[in-house]
N, C-alpha and C. Protein backbone atom coordinates (compact mmCIF):
# COMPACT_ATOMS: atom_id res chain seq x y z
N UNK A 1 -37.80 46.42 111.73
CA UNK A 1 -37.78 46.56 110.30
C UNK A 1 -38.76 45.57 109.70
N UNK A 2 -39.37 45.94 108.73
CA UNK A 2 -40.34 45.38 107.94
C UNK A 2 -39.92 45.37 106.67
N UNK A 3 -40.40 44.01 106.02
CA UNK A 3 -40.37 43.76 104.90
C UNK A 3 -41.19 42.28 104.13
N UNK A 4 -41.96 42.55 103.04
CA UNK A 4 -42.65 41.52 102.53
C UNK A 4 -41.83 40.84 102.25
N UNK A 5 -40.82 41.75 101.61
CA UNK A 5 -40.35 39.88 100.80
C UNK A 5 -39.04 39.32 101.60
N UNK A 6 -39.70 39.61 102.87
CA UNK A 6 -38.29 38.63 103.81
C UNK A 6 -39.35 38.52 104.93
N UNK A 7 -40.62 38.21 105.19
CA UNK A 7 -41.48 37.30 106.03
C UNK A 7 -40.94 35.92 106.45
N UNK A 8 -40.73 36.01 107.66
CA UNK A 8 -40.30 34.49 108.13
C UNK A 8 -38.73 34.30 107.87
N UNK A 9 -38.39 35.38 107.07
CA UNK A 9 -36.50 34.90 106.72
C UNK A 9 -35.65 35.39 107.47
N UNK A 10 -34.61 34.98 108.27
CA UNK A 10 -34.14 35.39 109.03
C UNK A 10 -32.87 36.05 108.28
N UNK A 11 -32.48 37.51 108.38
CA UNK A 11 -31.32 37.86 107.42
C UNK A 11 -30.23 38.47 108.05
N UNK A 12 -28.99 38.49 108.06
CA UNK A 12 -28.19 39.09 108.69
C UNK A 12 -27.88 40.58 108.90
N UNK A 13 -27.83 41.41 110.01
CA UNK A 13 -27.46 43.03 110.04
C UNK A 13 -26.60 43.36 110.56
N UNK A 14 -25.50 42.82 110.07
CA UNK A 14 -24.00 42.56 110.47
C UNK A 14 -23.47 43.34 109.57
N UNK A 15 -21.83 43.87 110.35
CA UNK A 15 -21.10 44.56 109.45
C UNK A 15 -20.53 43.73 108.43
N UNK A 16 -20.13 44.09 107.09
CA UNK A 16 -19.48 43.44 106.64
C UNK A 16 -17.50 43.29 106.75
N UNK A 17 -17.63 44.22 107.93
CA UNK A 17 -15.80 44.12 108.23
C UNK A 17 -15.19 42.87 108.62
N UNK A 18 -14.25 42.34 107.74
CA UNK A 18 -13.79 40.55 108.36
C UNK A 18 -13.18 41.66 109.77
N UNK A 19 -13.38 40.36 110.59
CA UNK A 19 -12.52 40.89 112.42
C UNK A 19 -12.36 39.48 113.02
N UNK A 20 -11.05 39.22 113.24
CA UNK A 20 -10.92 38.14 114.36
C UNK A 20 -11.29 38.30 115.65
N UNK A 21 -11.45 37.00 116.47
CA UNK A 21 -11.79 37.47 118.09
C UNK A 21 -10.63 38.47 118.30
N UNK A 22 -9.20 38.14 117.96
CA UNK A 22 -8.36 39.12 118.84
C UNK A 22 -8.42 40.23 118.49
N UNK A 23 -8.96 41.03 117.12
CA UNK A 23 -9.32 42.34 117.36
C UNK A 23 -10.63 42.02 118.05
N UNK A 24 -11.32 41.80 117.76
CA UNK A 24 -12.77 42.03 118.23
C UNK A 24 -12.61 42.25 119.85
N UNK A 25 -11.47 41.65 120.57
CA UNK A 25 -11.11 41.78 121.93
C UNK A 25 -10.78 42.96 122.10
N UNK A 26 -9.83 43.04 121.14
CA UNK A 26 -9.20 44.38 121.20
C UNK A 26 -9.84 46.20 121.09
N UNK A 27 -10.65 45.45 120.35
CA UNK A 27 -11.73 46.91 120.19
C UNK A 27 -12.44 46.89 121.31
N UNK A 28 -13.11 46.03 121.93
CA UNK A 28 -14.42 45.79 123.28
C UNK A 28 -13.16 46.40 124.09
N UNK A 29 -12.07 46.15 124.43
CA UNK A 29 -10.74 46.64 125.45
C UNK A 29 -10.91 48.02 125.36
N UNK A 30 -10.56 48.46 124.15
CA UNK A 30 -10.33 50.34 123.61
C UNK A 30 -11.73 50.98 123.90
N UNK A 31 -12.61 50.48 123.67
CA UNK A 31 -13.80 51.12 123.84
C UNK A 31 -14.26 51.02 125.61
N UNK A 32 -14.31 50.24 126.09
CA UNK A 32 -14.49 50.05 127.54
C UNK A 32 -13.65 50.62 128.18
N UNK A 33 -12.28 51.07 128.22
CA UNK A 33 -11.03 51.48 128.62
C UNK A 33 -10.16 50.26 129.37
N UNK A 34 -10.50 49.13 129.19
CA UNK A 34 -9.98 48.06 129.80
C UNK A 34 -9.01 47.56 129.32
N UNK A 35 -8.02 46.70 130.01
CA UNK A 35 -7.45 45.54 129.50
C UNK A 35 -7.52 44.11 130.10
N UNK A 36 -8.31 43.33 129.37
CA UNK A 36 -8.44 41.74 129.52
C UNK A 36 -7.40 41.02 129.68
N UNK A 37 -7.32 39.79 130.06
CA UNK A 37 -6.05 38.89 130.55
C UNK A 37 -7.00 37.78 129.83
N UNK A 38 -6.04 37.55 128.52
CA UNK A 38 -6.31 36.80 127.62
C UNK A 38 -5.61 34.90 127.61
N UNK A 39 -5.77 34.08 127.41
CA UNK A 39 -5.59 32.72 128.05
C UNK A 39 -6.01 32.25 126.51
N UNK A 40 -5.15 30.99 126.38
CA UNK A 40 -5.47 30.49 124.69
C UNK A 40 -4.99 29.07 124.73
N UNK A 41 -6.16 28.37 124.65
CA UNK A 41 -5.71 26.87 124.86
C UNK A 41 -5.20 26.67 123.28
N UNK A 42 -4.07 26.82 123.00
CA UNK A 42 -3.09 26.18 122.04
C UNK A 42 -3.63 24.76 121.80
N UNK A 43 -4.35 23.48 122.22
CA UNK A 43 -4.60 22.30 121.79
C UNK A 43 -5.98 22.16 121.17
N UNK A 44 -6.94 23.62 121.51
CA UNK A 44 -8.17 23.45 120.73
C UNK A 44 -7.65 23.33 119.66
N UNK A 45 -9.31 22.94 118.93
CA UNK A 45 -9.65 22.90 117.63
C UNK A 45 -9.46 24.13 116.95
N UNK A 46 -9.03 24.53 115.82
CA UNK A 46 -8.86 25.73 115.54
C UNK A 46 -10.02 26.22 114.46
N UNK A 47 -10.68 27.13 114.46
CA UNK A 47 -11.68 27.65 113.59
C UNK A 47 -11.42 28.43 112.42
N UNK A 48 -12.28 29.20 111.89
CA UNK A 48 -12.38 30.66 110.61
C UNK A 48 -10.97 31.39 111.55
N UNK A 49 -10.33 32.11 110.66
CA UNK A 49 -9.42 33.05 110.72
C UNK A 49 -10.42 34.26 111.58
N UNK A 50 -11.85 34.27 110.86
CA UNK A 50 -11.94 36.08 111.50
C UNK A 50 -14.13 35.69 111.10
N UNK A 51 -14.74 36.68 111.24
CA UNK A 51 -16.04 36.50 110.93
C UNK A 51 -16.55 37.98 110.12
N UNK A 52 -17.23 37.93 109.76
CA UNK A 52 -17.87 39.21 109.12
C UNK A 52 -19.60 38.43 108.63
N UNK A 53 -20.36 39.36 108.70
CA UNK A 53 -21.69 39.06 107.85
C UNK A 53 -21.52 39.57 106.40
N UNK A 54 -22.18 37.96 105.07
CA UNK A 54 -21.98 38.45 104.22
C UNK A 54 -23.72 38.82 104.36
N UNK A 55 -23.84 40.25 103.04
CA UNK A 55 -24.74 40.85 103.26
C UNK A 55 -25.37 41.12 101.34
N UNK A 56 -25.17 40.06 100.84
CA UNK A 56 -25.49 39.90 99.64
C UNK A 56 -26.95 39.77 99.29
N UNK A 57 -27.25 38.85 100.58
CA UNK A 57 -28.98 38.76 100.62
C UNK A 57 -29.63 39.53 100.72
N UNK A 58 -29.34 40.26 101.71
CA UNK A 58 -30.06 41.67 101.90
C UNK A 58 -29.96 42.83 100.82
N UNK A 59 -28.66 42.86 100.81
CA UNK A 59 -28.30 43.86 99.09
C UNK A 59 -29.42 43.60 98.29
N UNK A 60 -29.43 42.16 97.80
CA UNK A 60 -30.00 41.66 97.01
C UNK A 60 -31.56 41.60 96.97
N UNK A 61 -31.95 41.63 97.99
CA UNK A 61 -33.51 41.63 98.60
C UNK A 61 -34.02 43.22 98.52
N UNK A 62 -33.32 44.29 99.20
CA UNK A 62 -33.61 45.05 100.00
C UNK A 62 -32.95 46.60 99.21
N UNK A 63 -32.02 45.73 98.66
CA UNK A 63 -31.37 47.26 97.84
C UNK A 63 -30.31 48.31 99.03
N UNK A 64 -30.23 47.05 99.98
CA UNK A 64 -29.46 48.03 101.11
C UNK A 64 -28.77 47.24 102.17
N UNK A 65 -27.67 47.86 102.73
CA UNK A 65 -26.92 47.24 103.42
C UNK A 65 -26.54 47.87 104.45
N UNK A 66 -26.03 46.94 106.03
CA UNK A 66 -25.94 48.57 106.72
C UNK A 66 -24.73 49.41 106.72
N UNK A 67 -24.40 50.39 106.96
CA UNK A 67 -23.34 51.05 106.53
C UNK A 67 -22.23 51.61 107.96
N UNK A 68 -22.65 51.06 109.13
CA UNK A 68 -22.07 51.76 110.36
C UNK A 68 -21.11 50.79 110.74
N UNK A 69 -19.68 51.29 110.62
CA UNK A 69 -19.13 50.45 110.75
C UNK A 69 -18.85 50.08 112.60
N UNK A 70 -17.70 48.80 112.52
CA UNK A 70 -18.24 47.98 114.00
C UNK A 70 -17.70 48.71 115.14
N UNK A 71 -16.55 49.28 114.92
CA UNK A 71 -16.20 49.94 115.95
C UNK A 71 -17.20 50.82 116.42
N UNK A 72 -17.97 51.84 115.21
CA UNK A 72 -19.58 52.79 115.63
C UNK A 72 -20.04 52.38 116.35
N UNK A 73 -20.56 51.28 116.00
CA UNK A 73 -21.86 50.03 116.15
C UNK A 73 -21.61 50.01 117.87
N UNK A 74 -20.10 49.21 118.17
CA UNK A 74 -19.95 48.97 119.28
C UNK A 74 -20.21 49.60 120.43
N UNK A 75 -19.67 51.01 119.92
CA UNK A 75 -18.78 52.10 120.68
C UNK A 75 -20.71 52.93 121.29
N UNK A 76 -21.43 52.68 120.77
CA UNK A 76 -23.00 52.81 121.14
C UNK A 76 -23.68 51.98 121.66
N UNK A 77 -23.69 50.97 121.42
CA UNK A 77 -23.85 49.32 121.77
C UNK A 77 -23.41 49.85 123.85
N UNK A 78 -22.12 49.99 123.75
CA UNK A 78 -21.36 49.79 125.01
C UNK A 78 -22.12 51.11 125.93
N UNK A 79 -22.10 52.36 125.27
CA UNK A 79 -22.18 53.34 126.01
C UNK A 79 -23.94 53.34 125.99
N UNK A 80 -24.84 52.41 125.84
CA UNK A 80 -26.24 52.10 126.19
C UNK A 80 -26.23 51.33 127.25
N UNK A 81 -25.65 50.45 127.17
CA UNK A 81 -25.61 49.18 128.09
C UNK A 81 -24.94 49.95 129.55
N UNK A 82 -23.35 50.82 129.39
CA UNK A 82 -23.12 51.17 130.54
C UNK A 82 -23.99 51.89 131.11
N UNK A 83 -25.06 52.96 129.98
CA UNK A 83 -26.07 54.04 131.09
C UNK A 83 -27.21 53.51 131.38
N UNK A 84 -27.45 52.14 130.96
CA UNK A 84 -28.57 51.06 131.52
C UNK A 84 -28.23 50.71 133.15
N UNK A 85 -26.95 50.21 132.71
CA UNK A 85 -26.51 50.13 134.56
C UNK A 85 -26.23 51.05 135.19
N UNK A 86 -25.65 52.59 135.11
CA UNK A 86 -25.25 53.27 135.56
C UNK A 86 -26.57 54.07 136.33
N UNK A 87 -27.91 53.67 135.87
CA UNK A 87 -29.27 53.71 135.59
C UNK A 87 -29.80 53.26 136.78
N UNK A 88 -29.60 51.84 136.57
CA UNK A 88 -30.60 51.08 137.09
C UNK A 88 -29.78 50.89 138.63
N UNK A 89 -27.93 50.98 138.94
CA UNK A 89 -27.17 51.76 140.06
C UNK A 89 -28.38 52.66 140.98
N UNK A 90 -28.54 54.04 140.43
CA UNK A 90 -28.85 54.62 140.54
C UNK A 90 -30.53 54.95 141.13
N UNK A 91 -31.13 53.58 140.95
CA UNK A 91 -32.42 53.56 141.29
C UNK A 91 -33.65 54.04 140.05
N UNK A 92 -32.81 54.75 138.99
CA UNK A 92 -33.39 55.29 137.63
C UNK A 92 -34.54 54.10 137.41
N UNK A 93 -35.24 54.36 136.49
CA UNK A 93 -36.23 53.35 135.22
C UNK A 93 -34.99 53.30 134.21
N UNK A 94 -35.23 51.98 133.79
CA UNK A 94 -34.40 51.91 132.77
C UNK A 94 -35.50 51.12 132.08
N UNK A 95 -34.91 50.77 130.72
CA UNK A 95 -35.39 50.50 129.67
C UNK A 95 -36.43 48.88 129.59
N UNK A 96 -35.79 47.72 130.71
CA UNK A 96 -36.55 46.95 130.90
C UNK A 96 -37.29 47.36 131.66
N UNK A 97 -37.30 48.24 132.91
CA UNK A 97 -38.13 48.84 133.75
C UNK A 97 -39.35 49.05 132.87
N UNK A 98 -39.43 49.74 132.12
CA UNK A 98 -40.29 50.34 131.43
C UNK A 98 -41.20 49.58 130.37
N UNK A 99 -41.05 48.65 130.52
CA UNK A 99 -41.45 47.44 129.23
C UNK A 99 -42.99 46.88 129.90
């Protein structure tokens, strides 16, 4: 993506959905078909409740924001990455291959 008036600015293309790690676990689980074995050091430091990108800058810059939400995002994200390996398994070209 290109744009003059964000040269050199680094801007966020994040959803704006708040999500804690434990959904965020929880969705990477549902989408992969897995279930993780989750471990929680109770004496850390404790952080943000949840994360989301705010996307005001870009609104604000750009007149646009992205609109796919994360589960989408992911659920494509995952099923690239698995046919990258399922790929490169296979003896295929894959996408760094090809670079």
């Amino acid at each position: 993506m290109h744009s003059e008036a964000l040269i050199a600015t680094p801007i966020n293309l994040g959803s704006s959905e708040l999500v804690s790690i434990n959904a965020l676990v929880s969705l990477a689980e549902s989408i992969g078909g897995i279930k993780l074995e989750r471990k929680y050091d109770l004496a850390a430091p404790r952080g943000v409740a949840g994360r989301n990108s705010d996307n005001t800058m870009i609104q604000g810059v750009l007149g646009w924001q992205p609109g796919t939400p994360l589960r989408e995002g992911l659920a494509k994200t995952y099923a690239w990455i698995e046919q990258q390996y399922l790929d490169r398994q296979a003896g295929k070209r894959t996408v760094k291959d090809e670079a």
